[in-house]
C-alpha atoms as a PDB file:
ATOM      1  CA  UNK A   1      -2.655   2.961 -10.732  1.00  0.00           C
ATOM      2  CA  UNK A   2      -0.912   4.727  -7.988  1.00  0.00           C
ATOM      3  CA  UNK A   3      -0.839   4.226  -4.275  1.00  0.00           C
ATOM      4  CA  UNK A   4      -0.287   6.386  -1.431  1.00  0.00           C
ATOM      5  CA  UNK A   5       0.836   5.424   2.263  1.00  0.00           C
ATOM      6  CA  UNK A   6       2.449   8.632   3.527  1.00  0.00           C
ATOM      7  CA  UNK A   7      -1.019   9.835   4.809  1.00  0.00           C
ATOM      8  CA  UNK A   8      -3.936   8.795   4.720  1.00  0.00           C
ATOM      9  CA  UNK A   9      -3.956   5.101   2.416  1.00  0.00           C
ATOM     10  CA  UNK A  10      -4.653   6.638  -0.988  1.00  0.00           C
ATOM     11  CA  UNK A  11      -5.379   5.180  -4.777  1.00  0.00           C
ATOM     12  CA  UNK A  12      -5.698   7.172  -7.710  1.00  0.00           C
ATOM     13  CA  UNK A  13      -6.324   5.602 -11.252  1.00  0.00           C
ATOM     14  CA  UNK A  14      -3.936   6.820 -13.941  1.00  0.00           C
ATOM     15  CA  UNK A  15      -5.907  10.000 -14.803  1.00  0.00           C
ATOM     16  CA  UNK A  16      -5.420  10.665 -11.269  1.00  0.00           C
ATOM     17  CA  UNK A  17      -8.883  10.449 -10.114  1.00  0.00           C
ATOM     18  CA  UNK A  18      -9.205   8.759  -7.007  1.00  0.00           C
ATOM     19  CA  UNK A  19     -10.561   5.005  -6.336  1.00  0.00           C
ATOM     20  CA  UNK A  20     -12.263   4.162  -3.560  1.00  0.00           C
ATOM     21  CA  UNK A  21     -11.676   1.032  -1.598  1.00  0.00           C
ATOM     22  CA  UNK A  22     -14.139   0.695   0.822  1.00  0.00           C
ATOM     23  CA  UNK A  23     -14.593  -1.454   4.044  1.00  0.00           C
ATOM     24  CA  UNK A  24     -12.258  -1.321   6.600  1.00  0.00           C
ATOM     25  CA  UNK A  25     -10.754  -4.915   6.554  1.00  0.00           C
ATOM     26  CA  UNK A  26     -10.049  -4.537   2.236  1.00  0.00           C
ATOM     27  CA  UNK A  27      -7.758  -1.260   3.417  1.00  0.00           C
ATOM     28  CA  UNK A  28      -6.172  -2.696   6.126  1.00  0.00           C
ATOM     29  CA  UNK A  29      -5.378  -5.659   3.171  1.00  0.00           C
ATOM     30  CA  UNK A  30      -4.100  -3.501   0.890  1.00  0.00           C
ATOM     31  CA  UNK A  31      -2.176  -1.531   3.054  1.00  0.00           C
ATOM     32  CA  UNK A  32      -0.340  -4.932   4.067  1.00  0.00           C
ATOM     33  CA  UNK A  33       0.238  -5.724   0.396  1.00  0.00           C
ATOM     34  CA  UNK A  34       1.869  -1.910   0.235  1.00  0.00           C
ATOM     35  CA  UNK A  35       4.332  -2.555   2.476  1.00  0.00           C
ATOM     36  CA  UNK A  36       5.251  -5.485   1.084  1.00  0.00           C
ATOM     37  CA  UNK A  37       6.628  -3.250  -1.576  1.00  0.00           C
ATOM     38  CA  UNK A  38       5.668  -6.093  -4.407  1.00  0.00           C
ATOM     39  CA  UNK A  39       6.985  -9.125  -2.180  1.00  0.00           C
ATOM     40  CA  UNK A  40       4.435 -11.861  -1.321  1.00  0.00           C
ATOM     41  CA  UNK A  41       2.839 -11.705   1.622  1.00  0.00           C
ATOM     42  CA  UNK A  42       2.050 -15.311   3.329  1.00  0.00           C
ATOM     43  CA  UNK A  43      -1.669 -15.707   4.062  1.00  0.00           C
ATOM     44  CA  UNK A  44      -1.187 -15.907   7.463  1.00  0.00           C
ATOM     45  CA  UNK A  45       0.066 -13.061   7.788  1.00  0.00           C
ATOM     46  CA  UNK A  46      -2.571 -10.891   6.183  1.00  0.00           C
ATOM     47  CA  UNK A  47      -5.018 -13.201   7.837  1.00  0.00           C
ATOM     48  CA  UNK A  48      -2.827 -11.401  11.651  1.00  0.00           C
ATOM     49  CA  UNK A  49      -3.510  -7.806   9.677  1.00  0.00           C
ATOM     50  CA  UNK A  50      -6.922  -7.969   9.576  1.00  0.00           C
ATOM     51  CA  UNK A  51      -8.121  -9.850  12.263  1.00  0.00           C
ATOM     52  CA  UNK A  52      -5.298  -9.044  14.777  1.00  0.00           C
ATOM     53  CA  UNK A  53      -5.005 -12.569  16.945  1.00  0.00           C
ATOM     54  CA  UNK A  54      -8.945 -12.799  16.394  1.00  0.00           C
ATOM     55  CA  UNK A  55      -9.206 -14.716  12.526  1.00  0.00           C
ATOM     56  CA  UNK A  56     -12.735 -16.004  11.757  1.00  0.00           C
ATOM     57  CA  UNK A  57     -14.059 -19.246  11.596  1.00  0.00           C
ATOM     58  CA  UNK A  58     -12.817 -20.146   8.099  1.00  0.00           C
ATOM     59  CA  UNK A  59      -9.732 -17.590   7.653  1.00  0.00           C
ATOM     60  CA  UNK A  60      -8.364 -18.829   4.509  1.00  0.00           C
ATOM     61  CA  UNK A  61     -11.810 -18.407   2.865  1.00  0.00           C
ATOM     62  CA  UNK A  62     -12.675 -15.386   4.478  1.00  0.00           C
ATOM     63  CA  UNK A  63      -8.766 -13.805   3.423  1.00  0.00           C
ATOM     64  CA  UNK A  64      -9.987 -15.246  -0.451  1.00  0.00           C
ATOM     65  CA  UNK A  65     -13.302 -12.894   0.311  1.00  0.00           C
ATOM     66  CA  UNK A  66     -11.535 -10.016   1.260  1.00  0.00           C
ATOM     67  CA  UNK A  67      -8.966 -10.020  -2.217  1.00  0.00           C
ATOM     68  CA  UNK A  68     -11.634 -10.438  -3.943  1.00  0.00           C
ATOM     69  CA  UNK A  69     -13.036  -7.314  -2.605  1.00  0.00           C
ATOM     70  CA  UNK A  70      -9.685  -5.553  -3.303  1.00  0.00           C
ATOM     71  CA  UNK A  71      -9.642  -6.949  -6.440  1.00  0.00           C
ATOM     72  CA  UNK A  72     -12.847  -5.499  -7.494  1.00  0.00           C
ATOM     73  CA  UNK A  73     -11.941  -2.040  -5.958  1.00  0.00           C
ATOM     74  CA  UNK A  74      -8.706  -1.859  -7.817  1.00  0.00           C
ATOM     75  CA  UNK A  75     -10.793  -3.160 -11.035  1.00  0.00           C
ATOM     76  CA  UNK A  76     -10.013  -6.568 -12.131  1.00  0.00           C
ATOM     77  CA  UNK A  77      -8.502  -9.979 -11.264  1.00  0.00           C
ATOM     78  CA  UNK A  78      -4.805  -8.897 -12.114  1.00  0.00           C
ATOM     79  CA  UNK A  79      -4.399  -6.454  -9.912  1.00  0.00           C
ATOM     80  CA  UNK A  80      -3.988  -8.614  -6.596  1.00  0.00           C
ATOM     81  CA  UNK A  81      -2.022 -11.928  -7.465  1.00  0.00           C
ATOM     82  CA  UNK A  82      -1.866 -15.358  -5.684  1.00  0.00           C
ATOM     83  CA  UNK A  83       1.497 -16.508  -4.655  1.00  0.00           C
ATOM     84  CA  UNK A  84       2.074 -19.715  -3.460  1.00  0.00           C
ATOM     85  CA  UNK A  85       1.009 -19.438   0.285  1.00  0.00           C
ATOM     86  CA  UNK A  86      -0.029 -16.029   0.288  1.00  0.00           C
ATOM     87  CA  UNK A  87      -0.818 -12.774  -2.169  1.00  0.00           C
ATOM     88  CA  UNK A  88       1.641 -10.027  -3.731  1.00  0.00           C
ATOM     89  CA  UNK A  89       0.292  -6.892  -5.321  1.00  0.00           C
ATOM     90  CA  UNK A  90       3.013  -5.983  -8.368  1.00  0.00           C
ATOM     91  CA  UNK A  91       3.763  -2.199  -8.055  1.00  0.00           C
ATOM     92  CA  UNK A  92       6.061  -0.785  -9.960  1.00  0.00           C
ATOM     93  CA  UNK A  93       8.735   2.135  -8.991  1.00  0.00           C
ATOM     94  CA  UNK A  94       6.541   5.320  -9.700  1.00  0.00           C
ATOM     95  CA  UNK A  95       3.249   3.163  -8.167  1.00  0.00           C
ATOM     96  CA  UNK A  96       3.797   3.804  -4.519  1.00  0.00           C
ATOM     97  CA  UNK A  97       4.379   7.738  -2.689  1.00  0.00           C
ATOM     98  CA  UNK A  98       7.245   5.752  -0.813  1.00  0.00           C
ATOM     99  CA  UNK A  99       9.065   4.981  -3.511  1.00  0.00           C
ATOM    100  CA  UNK A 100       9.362   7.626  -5.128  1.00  0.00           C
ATOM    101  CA  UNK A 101       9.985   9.537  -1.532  1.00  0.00           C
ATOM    102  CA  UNK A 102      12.928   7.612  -1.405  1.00  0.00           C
ATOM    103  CA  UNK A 103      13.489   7.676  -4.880  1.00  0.00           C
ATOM    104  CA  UNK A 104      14.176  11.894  -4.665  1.00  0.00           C
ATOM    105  CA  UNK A 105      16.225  11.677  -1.032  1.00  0.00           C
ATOM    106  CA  UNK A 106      18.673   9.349  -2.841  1.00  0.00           C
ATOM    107  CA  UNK A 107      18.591  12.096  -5.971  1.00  0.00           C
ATOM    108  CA  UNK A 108      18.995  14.736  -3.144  1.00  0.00           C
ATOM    109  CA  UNK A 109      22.080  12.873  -1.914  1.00  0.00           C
ATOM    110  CA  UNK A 110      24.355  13.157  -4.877  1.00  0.00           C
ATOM    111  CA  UNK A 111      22.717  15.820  -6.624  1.00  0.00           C
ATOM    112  CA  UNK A 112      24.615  19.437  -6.639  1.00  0.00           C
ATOM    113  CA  UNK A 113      23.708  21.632  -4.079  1.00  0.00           C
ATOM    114  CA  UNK A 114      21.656  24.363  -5.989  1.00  0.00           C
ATOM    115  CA  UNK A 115      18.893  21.187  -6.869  1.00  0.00           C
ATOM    116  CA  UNK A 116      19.152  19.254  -3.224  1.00  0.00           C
ATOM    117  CA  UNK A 117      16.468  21.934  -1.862  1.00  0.00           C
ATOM    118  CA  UNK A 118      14.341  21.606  -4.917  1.00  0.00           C
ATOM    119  CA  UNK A 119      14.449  17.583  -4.356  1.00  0.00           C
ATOM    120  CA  UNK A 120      13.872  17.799  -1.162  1.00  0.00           C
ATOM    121  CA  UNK A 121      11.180  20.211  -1.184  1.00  0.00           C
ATOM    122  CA  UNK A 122       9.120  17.652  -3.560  1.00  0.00           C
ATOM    123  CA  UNK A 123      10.283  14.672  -1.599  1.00  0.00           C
ATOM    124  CA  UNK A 124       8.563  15.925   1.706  1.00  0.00           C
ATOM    125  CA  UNK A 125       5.427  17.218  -0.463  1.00  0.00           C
ATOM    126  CA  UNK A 126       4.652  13.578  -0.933  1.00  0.00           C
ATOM    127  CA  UNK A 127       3.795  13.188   3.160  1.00  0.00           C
ATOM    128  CA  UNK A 128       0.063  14.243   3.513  1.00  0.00           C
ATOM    129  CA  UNK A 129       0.252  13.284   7.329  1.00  0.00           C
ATOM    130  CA  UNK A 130       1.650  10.536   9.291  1.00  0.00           C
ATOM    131  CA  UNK A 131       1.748   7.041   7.066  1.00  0.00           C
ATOM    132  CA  UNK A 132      -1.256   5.289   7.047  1.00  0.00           C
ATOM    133  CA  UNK A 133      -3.112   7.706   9.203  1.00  0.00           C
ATOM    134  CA  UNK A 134      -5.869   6.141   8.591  1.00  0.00           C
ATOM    135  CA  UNK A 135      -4.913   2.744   9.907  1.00  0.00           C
ATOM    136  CA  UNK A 136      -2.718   4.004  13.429  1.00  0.00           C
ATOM    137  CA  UNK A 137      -4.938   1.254  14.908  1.00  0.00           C
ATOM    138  CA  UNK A 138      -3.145  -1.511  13.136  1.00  0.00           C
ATOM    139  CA  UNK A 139      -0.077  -2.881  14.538  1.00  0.00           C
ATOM    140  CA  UNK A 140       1.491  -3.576  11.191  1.00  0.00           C
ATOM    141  CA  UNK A 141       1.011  -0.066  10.230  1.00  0.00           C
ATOM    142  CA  UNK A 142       3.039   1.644  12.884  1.00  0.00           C
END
């Protein structure tokens, strides 16, 4: 699976075809597992992402509603783990647009100055529009 935050949030399964993740709450969750970058997140936390200073009655059920949601988006149980006091979502270094953004400005850096353009060049392709366009209205995604 592969995950895109420069632009729009994005998922594509391995044969590149995208996955949905519907419902706005379940994006603004994964998002905040993104930027984790494969850290765990404490619940409250992602509990302040998606209900911004308003949680519901019964946040730490409602949070356990909402991965579950993700969970079935991203197409099964592993894909969203529990961490003691909070969730972590493992991605690995090709999984994420960010990474590998950074990834080919670090190549660019050292690399000889014939390829640094070429580098480059693919390292900016990654950015569809500003990160997490989709999600400007979240403070955690500024």
């Amino acid at each position: 699976m592969r995950f895109g935050v420069l632009g729009p949030l994005a998922v594509w399964a391995a044969d590149g075809t995208p996955v949905r993740v519907p419902e706005p709450k379940v994006r603004a969750l994964l998002a905040a597992l993104l930027l984790a970058e494969g850290r765990p997140v404490a619940a409250d936390r992602l509990v302040e992402a998606l209900w911004a200073g308003a949680p519901p009655g019964d946040p730490a059920n409602t949070l356990q509603t909402k991965v579950s949601q993700l969970r079935r988006a991203l197409g099964g149980a592993g894909t969203v783990l529990r961490h003691p006091g909070g969730y972590l979502l493992p991605i690995g270094p090709g999984d994420l647009d960010a990474h590998e953004f950074r990834a080919l400005v670090e190549r660019a850096r050292t690399a000889a100055p014939a390829d640094r353009l070429g580098l480059l060049d693919r390292a900016l392709g990654l950015w569809r529009s500003a990160a997490l366009a989709d999600l400007a209205d979240r403070p955690f995604a500024l």
